[in-house]
Each structure stands twice: as structure tokens, then as C-alpha cells.
N, C-alpha and C. Protein backbone atom coordinates (compact mmCIF):
# COMPACT_ATOMS: atom_id res chain seq x y z
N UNK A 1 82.61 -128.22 -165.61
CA UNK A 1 83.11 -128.11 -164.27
C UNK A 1 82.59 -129.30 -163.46
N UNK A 2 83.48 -129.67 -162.42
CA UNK A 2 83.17 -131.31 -162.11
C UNK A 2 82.09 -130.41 -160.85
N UNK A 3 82.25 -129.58 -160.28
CA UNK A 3 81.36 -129.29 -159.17
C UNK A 3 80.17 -129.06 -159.60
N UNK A 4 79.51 -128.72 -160.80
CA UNK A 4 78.28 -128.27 -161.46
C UNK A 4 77.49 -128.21 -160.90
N UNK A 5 76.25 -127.18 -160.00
CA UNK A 5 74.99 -127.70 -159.53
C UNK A 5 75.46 -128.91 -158.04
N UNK A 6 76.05 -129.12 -157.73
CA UNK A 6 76.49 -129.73 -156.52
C UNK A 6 76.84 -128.72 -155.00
N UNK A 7 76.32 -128.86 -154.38
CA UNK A 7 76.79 -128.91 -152.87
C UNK A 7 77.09 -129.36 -152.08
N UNK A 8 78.62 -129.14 -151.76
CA UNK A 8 79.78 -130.33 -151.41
C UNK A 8 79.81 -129.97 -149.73
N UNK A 9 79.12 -129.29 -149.08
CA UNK A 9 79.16 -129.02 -147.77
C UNK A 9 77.97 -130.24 -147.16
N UNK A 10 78.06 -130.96 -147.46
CA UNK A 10 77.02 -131.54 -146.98
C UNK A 10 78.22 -133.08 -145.95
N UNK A 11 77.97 -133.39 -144.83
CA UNK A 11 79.00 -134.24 -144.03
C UNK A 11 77.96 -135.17 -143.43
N UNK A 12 78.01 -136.23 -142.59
CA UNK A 12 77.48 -136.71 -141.18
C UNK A 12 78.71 -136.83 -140.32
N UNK A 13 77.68 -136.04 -139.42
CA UNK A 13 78.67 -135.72 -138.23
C UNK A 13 79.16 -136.99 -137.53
N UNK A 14 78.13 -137.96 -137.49
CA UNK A 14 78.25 -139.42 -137.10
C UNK A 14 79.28 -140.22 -137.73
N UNK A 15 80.43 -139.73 -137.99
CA UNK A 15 81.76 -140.48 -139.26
C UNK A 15 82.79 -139.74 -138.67
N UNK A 16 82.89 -138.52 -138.07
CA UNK A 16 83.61 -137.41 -137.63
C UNK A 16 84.00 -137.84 -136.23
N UNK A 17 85.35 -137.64 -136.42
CA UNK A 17 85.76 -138.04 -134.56
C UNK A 17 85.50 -136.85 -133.72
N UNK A 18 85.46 -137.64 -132.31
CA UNK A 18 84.49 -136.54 -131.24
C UNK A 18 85.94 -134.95 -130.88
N UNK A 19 84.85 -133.91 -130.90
CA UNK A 19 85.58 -132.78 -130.84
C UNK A 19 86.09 -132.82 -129.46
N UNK A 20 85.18 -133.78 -128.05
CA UNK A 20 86.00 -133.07 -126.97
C UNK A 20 87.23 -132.84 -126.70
N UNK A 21 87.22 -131.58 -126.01
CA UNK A 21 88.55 -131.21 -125.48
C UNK A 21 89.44 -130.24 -126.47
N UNK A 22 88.96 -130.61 -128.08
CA UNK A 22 89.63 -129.93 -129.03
C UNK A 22 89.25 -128.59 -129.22
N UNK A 23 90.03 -127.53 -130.00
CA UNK A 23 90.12 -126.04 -129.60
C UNK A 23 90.25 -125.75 -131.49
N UNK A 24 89.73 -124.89 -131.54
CA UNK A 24 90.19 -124.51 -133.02
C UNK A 24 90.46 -122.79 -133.44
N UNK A 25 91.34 -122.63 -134.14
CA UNK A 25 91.66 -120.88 -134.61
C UNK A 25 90.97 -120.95 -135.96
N UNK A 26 90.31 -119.36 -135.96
CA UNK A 26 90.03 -119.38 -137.46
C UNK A 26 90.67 -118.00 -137.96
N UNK A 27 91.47 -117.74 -138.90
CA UNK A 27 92.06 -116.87 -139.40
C UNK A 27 90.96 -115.95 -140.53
N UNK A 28 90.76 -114.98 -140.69
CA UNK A 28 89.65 -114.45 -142.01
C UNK A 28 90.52 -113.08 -142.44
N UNK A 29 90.41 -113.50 -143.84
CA UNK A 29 90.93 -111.88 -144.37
C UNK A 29 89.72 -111.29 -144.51
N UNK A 30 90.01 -109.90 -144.64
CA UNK A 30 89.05 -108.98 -144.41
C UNK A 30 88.71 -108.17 -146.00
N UNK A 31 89.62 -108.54 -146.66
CA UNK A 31 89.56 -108.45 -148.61
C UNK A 31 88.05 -109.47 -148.87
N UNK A 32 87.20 -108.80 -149.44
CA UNK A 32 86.33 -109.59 -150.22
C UNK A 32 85.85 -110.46 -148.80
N UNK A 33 85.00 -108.89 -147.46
CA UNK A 33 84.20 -109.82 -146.83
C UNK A 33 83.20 -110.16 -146.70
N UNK A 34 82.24 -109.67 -147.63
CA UNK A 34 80.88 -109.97 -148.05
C UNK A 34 81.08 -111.70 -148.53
N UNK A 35 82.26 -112.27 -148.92
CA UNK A 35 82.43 -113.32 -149.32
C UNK A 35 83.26 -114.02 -148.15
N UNK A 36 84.31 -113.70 -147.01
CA UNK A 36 85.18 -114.70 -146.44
C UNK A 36 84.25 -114.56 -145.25
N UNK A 37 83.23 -113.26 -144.60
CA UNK A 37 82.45 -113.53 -143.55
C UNK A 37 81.61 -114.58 -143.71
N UNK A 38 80.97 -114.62 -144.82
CA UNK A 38 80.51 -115.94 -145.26
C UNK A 38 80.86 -117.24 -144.74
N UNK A 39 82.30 -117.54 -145.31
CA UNK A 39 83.22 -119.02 -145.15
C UNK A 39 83.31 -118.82 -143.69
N UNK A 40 83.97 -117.46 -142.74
CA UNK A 40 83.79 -118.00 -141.31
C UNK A 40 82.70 -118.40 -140.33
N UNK A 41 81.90 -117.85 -141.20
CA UNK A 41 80.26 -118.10 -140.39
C UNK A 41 79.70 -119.65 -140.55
N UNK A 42 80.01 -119.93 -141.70
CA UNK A 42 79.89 -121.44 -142.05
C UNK A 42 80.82 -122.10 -141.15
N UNK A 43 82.11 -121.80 -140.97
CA UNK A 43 83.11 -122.62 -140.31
C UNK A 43 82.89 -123.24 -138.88
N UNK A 44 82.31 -121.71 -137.98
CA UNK A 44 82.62 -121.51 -136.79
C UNK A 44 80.56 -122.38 -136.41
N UNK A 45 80.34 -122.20 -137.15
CA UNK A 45 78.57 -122.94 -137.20
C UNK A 45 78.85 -124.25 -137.26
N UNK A 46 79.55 -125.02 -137.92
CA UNK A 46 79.71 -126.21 -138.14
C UNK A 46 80.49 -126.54 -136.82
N UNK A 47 81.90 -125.77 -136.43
CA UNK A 47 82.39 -126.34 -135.37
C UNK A 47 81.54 -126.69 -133.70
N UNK A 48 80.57 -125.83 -133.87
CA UNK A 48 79.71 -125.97 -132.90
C UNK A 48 78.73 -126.92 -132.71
N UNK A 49 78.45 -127.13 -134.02
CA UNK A 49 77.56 -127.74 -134.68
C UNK A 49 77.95 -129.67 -134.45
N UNK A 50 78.99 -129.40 -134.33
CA UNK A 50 79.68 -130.62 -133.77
C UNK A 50 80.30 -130.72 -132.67
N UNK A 51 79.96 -129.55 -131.59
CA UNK A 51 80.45 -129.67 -130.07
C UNK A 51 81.11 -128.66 -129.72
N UNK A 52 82.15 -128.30 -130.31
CA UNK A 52 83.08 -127.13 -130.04
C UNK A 52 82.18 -125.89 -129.26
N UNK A 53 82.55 -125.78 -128.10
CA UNK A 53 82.35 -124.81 -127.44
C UNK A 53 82.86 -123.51 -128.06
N UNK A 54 81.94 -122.26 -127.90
CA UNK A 54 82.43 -121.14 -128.13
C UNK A 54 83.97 -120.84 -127.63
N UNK A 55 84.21 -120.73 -126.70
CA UNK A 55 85.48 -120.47 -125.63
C UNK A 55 86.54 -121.21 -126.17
N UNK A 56 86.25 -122.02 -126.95
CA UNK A 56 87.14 -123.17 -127.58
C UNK A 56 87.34 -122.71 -129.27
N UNK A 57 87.58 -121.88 -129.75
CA UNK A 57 87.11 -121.18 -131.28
C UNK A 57 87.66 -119.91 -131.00
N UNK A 58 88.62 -119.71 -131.15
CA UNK A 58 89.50 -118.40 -131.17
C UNK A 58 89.08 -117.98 -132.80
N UNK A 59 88.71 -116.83 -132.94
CA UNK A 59 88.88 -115.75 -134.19
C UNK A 59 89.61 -114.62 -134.08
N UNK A 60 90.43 -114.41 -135.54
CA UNK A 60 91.22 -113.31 -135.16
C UNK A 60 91.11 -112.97 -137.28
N UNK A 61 90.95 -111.43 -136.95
CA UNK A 61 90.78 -111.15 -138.63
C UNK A 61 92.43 -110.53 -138.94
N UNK A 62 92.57 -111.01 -140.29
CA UNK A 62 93.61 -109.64 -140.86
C UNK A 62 92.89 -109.28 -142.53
N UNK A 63 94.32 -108.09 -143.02
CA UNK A 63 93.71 -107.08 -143.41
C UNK A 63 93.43 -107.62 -144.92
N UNK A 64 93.92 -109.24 -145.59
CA UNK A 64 94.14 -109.63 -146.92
C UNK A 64 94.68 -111.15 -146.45
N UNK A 65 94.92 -111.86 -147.88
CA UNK A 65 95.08 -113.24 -148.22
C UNK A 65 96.38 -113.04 -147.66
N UNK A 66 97.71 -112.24 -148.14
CA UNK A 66 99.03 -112.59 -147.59
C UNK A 66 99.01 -112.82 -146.51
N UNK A 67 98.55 -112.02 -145.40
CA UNK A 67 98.16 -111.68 -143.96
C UNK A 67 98.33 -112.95 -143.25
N UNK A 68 97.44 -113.92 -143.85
CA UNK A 68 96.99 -114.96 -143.17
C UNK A 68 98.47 -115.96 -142.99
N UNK A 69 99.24 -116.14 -143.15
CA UNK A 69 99.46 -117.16 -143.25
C UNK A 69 100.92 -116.28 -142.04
N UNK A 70 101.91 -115.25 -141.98
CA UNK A 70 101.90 -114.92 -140.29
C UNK A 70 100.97 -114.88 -139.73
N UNK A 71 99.74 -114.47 -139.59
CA UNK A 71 98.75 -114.70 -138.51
C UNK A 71 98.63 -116.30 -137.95
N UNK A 72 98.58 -117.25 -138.76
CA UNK A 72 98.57 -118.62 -138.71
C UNK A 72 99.70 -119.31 -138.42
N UNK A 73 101.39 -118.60 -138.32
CA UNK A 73 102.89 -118.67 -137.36
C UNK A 73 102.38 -118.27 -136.48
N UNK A 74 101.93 -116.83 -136.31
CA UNK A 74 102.00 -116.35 -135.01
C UNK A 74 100.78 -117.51 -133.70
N UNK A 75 99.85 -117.81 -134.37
CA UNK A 75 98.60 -117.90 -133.42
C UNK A 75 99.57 -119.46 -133.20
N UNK A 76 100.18 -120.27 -134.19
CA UNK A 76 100.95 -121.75 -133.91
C UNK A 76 101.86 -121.77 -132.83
N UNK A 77 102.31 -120.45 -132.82
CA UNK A 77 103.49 -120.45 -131.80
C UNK A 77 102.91 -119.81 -130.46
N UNK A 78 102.16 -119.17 -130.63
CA UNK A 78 101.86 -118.77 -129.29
C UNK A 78 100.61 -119.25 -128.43
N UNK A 79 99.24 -119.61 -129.42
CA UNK A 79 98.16 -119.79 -128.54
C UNK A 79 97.79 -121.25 -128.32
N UNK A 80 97.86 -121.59 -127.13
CA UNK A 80 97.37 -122.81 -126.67
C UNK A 80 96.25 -123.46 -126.88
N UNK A 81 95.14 -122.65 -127.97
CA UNK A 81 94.05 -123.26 -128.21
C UNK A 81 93.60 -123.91 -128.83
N UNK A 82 94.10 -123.89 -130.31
CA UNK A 82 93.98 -124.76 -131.46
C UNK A 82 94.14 -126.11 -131.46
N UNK A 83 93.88 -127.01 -132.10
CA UNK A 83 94.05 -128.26 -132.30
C UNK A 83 94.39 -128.26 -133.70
N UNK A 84 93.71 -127.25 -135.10
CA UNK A 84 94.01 -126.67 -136.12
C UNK A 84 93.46 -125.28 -135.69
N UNK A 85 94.31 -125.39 -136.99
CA UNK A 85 94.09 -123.44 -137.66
C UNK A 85 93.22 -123.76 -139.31
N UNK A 86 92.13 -122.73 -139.06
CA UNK A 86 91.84 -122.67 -140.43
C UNK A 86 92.26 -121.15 -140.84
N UNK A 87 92.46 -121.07 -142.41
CA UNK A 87 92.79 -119.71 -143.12
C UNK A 87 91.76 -119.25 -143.82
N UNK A 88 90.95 -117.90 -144.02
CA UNK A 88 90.16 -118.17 -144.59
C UNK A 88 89.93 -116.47 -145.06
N UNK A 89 90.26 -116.77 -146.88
CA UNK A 89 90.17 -115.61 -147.38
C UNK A 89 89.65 -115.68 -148.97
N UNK A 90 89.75 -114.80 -150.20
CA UNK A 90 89.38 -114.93 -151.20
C UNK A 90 90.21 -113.87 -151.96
N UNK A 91 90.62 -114.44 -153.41
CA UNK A 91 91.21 -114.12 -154.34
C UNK A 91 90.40 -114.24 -155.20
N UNK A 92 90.21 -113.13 -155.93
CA UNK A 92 89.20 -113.11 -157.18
C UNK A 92 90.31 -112.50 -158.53
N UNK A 93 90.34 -113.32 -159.67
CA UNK A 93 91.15 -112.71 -160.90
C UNK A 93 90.59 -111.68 -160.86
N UNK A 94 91.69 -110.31 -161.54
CA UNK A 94 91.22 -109.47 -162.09
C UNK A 94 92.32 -109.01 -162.96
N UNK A 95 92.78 -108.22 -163.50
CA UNK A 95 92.96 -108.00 -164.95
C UNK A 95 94.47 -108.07 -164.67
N UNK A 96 94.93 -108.21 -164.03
CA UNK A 96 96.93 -107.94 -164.14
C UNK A 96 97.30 -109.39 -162.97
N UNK A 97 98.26 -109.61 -162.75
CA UNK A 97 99.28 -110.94 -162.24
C UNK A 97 99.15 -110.96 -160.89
N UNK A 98 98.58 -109.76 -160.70
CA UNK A 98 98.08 -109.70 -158.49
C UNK A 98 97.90 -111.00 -158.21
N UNK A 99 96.71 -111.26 -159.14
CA UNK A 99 95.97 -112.51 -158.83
C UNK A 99 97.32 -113.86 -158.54
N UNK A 100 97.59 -114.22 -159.49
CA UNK A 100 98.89 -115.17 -159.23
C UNK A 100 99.69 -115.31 -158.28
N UNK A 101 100.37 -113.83 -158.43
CA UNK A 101 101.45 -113.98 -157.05
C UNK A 101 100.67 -113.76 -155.89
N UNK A 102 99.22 -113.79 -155.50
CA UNK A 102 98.99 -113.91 -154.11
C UNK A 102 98.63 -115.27 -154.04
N UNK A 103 97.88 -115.80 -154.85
CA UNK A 103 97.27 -117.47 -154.86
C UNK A 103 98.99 -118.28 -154.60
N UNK A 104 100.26 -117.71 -155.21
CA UNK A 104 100.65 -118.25 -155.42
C UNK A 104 101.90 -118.39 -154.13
N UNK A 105 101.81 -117.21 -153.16
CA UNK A 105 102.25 -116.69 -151.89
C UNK A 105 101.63 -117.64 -150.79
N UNK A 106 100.50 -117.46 -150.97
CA UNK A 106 99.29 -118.16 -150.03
C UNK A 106 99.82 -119.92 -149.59
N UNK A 107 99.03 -120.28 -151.14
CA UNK A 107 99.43 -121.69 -151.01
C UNK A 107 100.84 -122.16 -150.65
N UNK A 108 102.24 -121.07 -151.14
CA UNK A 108 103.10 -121.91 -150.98
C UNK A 108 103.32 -121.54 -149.27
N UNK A 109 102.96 -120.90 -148.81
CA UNK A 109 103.17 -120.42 -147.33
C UNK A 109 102.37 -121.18 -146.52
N UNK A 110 101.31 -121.76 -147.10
CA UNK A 110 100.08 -122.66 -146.39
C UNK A 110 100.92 -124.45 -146.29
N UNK A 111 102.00 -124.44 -147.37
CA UNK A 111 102.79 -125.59 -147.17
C UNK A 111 103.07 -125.49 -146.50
N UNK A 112 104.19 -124.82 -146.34
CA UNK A 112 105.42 -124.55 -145.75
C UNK A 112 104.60 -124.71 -143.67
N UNK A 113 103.65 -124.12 -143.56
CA UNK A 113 103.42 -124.37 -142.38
C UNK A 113 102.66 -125.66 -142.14
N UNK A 114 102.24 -126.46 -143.21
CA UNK A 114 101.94 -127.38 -142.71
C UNK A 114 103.38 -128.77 -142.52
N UNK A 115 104.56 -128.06 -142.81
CA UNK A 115 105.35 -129.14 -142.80
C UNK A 115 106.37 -128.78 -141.44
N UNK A 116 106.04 -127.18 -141.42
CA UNK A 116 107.28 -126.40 -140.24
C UNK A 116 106.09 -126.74 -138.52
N UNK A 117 105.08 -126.55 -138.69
CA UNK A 117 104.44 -126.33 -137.47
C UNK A 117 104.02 -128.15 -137.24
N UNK A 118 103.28 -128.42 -135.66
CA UNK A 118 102.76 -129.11 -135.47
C UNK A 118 101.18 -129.02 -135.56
N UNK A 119 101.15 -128.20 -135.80
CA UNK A 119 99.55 -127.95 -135.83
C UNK A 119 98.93 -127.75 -136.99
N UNK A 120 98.09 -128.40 -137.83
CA UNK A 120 97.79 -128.33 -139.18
C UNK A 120 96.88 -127.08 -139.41
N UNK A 121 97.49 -126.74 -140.72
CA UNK A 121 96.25 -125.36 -140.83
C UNK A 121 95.65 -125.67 -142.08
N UNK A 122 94.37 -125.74 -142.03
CA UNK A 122 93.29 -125.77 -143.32
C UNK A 122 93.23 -124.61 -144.06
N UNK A 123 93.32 -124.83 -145.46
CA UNK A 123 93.27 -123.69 -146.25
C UNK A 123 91.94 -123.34 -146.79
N UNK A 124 91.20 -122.22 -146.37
CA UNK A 124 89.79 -121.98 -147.15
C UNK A 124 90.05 -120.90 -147.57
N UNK A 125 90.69 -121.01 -149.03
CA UNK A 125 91.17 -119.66 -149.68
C UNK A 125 90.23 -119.66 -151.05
N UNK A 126 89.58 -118.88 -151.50
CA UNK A 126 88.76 -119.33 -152.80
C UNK A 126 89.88 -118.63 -153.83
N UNK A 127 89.81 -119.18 -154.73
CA UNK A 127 90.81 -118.55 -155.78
C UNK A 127 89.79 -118.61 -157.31
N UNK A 128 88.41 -117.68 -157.52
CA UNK A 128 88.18 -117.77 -158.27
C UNK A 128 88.70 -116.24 -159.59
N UNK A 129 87.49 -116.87 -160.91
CA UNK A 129 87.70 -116.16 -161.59
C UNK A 129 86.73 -114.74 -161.59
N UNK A 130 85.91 -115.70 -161.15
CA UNK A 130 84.37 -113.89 -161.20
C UNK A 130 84.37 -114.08 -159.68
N UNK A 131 83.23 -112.67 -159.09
CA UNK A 131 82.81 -112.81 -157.57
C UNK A 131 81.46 -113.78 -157.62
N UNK A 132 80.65 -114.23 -158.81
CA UNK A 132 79.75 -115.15 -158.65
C UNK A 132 80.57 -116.60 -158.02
N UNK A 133 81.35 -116.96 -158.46
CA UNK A 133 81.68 -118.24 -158.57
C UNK A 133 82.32 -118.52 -156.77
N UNK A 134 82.88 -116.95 -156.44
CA UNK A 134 83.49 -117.09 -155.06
C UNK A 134 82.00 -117.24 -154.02
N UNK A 135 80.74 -115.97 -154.47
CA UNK A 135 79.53 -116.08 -153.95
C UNK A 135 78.66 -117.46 -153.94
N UNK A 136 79.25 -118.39 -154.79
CA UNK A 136 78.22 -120.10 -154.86
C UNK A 136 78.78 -120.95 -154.36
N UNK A 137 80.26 -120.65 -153.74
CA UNK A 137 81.15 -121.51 -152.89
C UNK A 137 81.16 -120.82 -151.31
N UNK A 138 80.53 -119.44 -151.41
CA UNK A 138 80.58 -119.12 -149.85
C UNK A 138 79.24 -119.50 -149.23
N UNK A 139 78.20 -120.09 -149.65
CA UNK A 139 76.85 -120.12 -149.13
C UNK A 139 76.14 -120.51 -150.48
N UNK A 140 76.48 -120.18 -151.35
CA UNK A 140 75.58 -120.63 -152.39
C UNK A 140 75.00 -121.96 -153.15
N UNK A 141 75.24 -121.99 -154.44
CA UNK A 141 74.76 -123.42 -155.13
C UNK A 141 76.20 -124.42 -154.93
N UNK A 142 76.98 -124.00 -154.55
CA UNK A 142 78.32 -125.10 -154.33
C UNK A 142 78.54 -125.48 -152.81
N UNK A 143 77.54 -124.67 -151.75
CA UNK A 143 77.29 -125.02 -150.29
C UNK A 143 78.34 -123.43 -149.39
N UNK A 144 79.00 -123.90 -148.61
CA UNK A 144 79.98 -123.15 -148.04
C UNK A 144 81.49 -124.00 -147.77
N UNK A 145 82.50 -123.48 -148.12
CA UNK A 145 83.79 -123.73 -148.36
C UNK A 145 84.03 -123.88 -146.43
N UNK A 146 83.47 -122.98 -145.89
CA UNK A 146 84.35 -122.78 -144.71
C UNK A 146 83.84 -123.92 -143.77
N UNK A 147 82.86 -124.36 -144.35
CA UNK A 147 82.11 -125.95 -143.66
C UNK A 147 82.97 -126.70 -143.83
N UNK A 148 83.34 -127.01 -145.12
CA UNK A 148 84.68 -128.07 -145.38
C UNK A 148 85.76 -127.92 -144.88
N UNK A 149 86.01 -126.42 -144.05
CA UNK A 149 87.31 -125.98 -144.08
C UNK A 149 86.87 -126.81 -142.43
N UNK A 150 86.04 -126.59 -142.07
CA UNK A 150 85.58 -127.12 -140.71
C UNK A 150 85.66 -128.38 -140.33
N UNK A 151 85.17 -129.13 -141.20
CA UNK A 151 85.11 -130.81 -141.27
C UNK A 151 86.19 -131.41 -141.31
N UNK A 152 87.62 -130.44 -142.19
CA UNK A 152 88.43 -131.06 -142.29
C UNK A 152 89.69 -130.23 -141.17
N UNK A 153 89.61 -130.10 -140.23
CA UNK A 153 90.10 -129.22 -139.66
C UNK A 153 90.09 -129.93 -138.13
N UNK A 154 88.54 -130.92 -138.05
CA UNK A 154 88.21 -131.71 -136.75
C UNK A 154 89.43 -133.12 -137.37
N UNK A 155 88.84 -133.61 -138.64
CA UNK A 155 89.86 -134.31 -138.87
C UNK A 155 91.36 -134.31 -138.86
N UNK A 156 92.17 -133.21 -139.12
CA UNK A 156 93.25 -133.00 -139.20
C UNK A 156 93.91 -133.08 -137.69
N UNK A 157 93.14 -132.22 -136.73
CA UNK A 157 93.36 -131.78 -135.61
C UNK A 157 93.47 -133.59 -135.15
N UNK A 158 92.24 -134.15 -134.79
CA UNK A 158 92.06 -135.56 -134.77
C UNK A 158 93.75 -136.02 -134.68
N UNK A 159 93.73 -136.34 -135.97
CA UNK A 159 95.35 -136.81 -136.51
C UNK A 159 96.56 -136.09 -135.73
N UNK A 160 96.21 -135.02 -135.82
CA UNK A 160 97.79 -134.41 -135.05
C UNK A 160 97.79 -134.95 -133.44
N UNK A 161 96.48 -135.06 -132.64
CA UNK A 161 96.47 -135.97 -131.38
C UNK A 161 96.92 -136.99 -131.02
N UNK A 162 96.75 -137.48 -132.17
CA UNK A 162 97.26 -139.00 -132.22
C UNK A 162 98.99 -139.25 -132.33
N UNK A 163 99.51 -138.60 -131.42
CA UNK A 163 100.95 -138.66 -131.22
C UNK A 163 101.63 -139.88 -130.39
């Protein structure tokens, strides 16, 4: 595995364009939240962590991975706060094709809005095989996913400004 023993959450904030003024949504499924409270806690820490005012960080949970991605139409079309949207849930294999057709719902719906909306949405969806591997990417020996989902979310947002 190319990630082995690595922790990829690691950034300088000093490379990162400045958050003022920018607003961010974070979407969390509520499936497997011993693991996605994780990724939002990392997310919404980092956004601060780089300026983002509380008041500026809309959270809103739903009930699973499908969930997210109307929650992430709806919050595009209606709330004035975002600059991005992050998504942020977990798929763990388990013994029958669930696994597939939601990884496979997710992502293609996570396109589709990044090509239909103006507002980019970051995907922090873990799609592993065990709950260890989802547990060393939410906080563990692989860092936190929802940091990255964070880092790249100031960047994205960044870019969509630039109109």
C-alpha cells in the first residue's frame, strides 16, 4: 500500500490562500459515526485553524453516504455560505454488493455536482475494506481524511472566486 505508515494530513498553512471572507458547509453521514465524527472534527479544526470563523462553517448531518450528495444540491442552491461544500461519510465492505452500489452512487453524484453546481464540493468519503483501515484514515496512523477534505476545500473554494 503506497500510504503505509504515512500521515498525509500534515499541510503549511503558509502555501494556502487566505480564508477571509470565505464560508464553508460540511455535510456528515451519520452511518459509521464513531468514524465520519472523526473526519468532521478534523475538518471543521483545520478550517479554523486557518481563520474560518465559526459563524462561517455551516454543519448539517444526514442519515447515510447516499444522503449526502441532495444535502450538498440542496445546501448549493440555497445557502449563501459556502465557498465549498465538503461530504463526509464512510463505506465499509461487507459481505454482499451494498458496498459498490453506494461507493458507486456517491462518487458518481459527487461528479455530477461538481460539473452542475458552481460551488465545488470535496469528497471525504472513506471507502474501505475493514473498520481498522477507515479508523487510521479518521485520526489514526494515516492522519485524518477530513483535514484534507479541509485543505482542499480552502483551495477549491479559492479557485471558484477567482471568476
Amino acid at each position: 500500500m503506497a500510504t503505509a505508515g504515512k500521515n498525509l494530513s500534515n499541510f503549511n498553512a503558509d502555501q494556502l490562500p487566505s480564508v477571509e471572507g470565505m464560508g464553508f458547509a460540511i455535510i456528515t453521514a451519520e452511518w459509521n459515526n464513531d468514524i465520519t465524527f472523526n473526519l468532521e472534527k478534523g475538518a471543521i479544526e483545520t478550517l479554523q485553524e486557518l481563520g474560518v470563523s465559526e459563524k462561517n462553517i455551516l454543519v448539517k448531518r444526514v442519515p447515510g453516504s447516499l444522503e449526502l450528495i441532495f444535502a450538498a444540491k440542496h445546501i448549493a442552491e440555497t445557502s449563501h455560505i459556502p465557498n465549498a461544500i465538503i461530504i463526509i461519510g464512510c463505506v465499509i465492505r461487507g459481505e454482499t454488493a451494498h458496498f459498490d452500489y453506494v461507493c458507486q452512487s456517491v462518487f458518481h453524484g459527487l461528479a455530477l455536482l461538481n460539473t452542475q453546481q458552481n460551488i465545488p464540493v470535496i469528497g471525504c468519503v472513506l471507502t474501505d475494506d475493514t473498520r481498522e483501515q477507515s479508523i487510521a484514515r479518521s485520526g489514526g496512523i494515516h492522519g485524518n481524511k477530513g483535514v484534507e477534505a479541509a485543505v482542499a476545500a480552502v483551495q477549491m473554494g479559492h479557485l471558484a472566486m477567482q471568476r
